[in-house]
N, C-alpha and C. Protein backbone atom coordinates (compact mmCIF):
# COMPACT_ATOMS: atom_id res chain seq x y z
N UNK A 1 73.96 12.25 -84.90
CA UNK A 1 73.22 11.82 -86.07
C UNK A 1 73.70 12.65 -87.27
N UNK A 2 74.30 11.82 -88.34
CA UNK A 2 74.43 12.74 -89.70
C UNK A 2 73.30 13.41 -90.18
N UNK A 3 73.22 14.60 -90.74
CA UNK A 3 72.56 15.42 -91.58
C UNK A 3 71.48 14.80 -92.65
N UNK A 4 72.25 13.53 -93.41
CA UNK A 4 71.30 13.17 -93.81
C UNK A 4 70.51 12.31 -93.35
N UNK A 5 70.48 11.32 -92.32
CA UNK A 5 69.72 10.50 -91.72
C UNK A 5 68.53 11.51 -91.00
N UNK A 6 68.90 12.15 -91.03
CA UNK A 6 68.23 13.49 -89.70
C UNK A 6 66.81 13.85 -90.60
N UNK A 7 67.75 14.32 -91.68
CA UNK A 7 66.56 14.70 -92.76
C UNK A 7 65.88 13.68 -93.53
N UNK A 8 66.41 12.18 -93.44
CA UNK A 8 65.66 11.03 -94.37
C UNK A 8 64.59 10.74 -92.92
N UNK A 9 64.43 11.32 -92.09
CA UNK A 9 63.47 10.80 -90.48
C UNK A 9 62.27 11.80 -91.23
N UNK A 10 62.77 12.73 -91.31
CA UNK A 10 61.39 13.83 -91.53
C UNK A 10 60.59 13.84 -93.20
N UNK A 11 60.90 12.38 -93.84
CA UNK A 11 60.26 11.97 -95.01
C UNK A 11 58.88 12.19 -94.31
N UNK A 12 58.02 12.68 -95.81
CA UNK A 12 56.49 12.32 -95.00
C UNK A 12 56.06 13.63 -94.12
N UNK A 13 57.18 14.76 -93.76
CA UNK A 13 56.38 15.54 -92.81
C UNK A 13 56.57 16.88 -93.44
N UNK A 14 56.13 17.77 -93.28
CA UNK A 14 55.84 19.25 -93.64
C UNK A 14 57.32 20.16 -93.16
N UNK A 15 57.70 20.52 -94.00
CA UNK A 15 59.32 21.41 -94.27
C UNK A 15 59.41 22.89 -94.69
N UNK A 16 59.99 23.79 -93.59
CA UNK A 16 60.83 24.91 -94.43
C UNK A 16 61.82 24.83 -94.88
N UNK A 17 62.06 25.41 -95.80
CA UNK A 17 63.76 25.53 -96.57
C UNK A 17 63.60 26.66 -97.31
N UNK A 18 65.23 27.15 -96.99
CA UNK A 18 65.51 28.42 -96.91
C UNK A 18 66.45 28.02 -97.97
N UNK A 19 66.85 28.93 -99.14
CA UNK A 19 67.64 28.72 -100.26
C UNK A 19 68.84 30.00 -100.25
N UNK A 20 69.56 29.60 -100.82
CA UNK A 20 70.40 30.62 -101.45
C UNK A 20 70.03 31.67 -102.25
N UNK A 21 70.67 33.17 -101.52
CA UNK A 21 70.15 34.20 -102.79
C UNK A 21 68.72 34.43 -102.35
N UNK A 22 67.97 33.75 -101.77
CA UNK A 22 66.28 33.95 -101.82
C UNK A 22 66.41 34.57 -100.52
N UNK A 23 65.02 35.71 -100.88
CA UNK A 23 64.19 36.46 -99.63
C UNK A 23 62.97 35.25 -99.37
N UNK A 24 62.65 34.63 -100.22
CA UNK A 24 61.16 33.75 -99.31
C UNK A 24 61.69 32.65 -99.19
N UNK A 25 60.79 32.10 -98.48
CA UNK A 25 61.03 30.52 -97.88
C UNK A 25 59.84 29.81 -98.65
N UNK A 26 60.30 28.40 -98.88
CA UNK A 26 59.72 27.19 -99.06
C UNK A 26 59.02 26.02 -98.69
N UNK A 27 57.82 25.74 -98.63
CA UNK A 27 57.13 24.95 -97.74
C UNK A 27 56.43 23.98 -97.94
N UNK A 28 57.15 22.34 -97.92
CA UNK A 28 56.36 21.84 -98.49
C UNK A 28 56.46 20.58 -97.73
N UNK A 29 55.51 19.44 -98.65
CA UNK A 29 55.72 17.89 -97.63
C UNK A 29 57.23 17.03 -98.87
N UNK A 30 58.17 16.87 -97.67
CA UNK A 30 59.11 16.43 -98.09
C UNK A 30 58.95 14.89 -98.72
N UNK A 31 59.01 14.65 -99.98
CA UNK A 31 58.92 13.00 -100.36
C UNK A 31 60.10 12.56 -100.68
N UNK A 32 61.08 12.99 -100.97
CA UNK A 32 62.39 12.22 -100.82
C UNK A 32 63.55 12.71 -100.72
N UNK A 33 64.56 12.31 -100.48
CA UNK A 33 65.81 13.21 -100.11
C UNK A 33 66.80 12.14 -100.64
N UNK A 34 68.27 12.62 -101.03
CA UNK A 34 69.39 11.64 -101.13
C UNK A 34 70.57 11.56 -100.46
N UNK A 35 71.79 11.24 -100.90
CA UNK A 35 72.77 11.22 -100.11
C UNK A 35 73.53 13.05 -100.10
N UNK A 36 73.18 13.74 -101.22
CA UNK A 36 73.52 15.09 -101.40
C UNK A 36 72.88 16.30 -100.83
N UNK A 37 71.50 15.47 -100.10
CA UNK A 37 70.60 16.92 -99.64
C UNK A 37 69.53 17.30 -100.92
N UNK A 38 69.94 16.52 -101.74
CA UNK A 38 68.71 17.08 -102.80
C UNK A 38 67.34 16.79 -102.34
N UNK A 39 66.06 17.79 -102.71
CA UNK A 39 64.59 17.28 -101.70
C UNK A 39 63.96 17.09 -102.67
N UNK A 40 63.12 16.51 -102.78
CA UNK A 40 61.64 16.70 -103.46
C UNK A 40 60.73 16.87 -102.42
N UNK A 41 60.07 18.00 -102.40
CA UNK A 41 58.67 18.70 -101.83
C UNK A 41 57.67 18.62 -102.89
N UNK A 42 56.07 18.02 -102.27
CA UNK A 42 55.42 18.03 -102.52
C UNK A 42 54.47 18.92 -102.22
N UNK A 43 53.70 20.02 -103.03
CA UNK A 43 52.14 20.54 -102.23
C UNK A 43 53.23 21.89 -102.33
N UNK A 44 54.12 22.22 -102.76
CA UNK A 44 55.22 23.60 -102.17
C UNK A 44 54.63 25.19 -102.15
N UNK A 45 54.27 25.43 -101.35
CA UNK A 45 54.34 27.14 -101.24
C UNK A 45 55.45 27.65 -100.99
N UNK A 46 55.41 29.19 -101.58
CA UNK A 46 56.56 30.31 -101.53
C UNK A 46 55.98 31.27 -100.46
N UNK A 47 57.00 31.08 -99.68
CA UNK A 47 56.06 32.22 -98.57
C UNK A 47 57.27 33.57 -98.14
N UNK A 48 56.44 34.65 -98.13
CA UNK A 48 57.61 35.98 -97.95
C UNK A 48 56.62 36.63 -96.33
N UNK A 49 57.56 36.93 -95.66
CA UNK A 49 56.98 37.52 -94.19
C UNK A 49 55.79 37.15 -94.01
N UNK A 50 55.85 35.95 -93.30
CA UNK A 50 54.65 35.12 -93.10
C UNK A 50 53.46 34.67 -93.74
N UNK A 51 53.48 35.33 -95.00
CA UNK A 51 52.21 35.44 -96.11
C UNK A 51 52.58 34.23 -97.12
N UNK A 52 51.74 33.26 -97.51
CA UNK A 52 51.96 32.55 -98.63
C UNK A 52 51.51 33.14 -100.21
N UNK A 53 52.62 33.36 -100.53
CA UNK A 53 52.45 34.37 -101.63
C UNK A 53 51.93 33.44 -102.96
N UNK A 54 52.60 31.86 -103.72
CA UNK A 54 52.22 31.47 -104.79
C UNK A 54 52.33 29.88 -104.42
N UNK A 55 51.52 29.23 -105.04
CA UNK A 55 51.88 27.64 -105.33
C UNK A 55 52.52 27.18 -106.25
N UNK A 56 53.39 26.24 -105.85
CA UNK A 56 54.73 25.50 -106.77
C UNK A 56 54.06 24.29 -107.07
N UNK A 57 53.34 23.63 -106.37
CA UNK A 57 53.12 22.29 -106.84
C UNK A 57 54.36 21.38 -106.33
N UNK A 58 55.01 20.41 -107.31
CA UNK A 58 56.26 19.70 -106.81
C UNK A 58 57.27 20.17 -107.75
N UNK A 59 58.33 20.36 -106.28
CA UNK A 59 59.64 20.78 -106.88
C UNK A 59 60.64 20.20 -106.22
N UNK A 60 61.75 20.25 -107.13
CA UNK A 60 63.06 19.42 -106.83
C UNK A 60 63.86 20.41 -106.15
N UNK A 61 65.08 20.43 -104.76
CA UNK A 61 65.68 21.32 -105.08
C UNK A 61 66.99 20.69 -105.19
N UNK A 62 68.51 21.57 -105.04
CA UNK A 62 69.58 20.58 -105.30
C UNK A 62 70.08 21.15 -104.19
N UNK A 63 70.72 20.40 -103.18
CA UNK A 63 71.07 20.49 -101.83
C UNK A 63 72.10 21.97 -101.77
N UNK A 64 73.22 21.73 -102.93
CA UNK A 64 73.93 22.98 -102.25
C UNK A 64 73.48 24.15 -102.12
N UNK A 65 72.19 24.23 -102.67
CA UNK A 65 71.62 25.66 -102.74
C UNK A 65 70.57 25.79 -101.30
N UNK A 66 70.46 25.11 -100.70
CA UNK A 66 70.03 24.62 -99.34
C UNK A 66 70.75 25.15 -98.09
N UNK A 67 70.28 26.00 -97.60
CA UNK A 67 70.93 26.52 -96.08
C UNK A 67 70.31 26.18 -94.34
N UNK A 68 68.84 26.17 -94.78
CA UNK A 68 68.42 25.39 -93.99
C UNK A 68 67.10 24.97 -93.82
N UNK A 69 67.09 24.08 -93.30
CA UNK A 69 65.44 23.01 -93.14
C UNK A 69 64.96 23.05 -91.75
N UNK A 70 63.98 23.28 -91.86
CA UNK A 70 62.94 23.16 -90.73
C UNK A 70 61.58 22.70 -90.64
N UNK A 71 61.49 21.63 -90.04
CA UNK A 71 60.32 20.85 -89.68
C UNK A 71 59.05 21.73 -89.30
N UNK A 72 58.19 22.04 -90.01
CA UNK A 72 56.51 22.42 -89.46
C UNK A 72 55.98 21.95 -88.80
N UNK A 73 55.30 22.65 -87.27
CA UNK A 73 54.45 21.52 -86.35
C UNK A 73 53.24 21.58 -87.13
């Protein structure tokens, strides 16, 4: 399965993403994705060693700055 089909399945469900350069992670409900990896997260927290530190609200990110995604149970 390509990368992006993988990640257009988990529309709709709750996401980490890990960025470039960044110590915290990102957590939010994924509402759309494109052919580049770019996300829109909805609801987004910034979270540093397990603690949710601030609310983002909705944010865009742009894929290359993207290292990796992970699905929330």
């Amino acid at each position: 399965m390509f990368p992006t089909k993988k990640v257009q399945s988990m529309i709709g469900s709750r996401v980490q993403v890990e960025m470039k350069g960044d110590v915290h992670l990102l957590e939010g409900e994924l509402e759309s994705v494109d052919d580049y990896l770019n996300l829109h997260l909805l609801d987004t927290v910034e979270i540093a060693d397990g603690e949710r530190l601030r609310s983002l609200g909705s944010v865009v990110l742009r894929g290359n700055n993207i290292i990796l995604i992970v699905p929330v149970e």
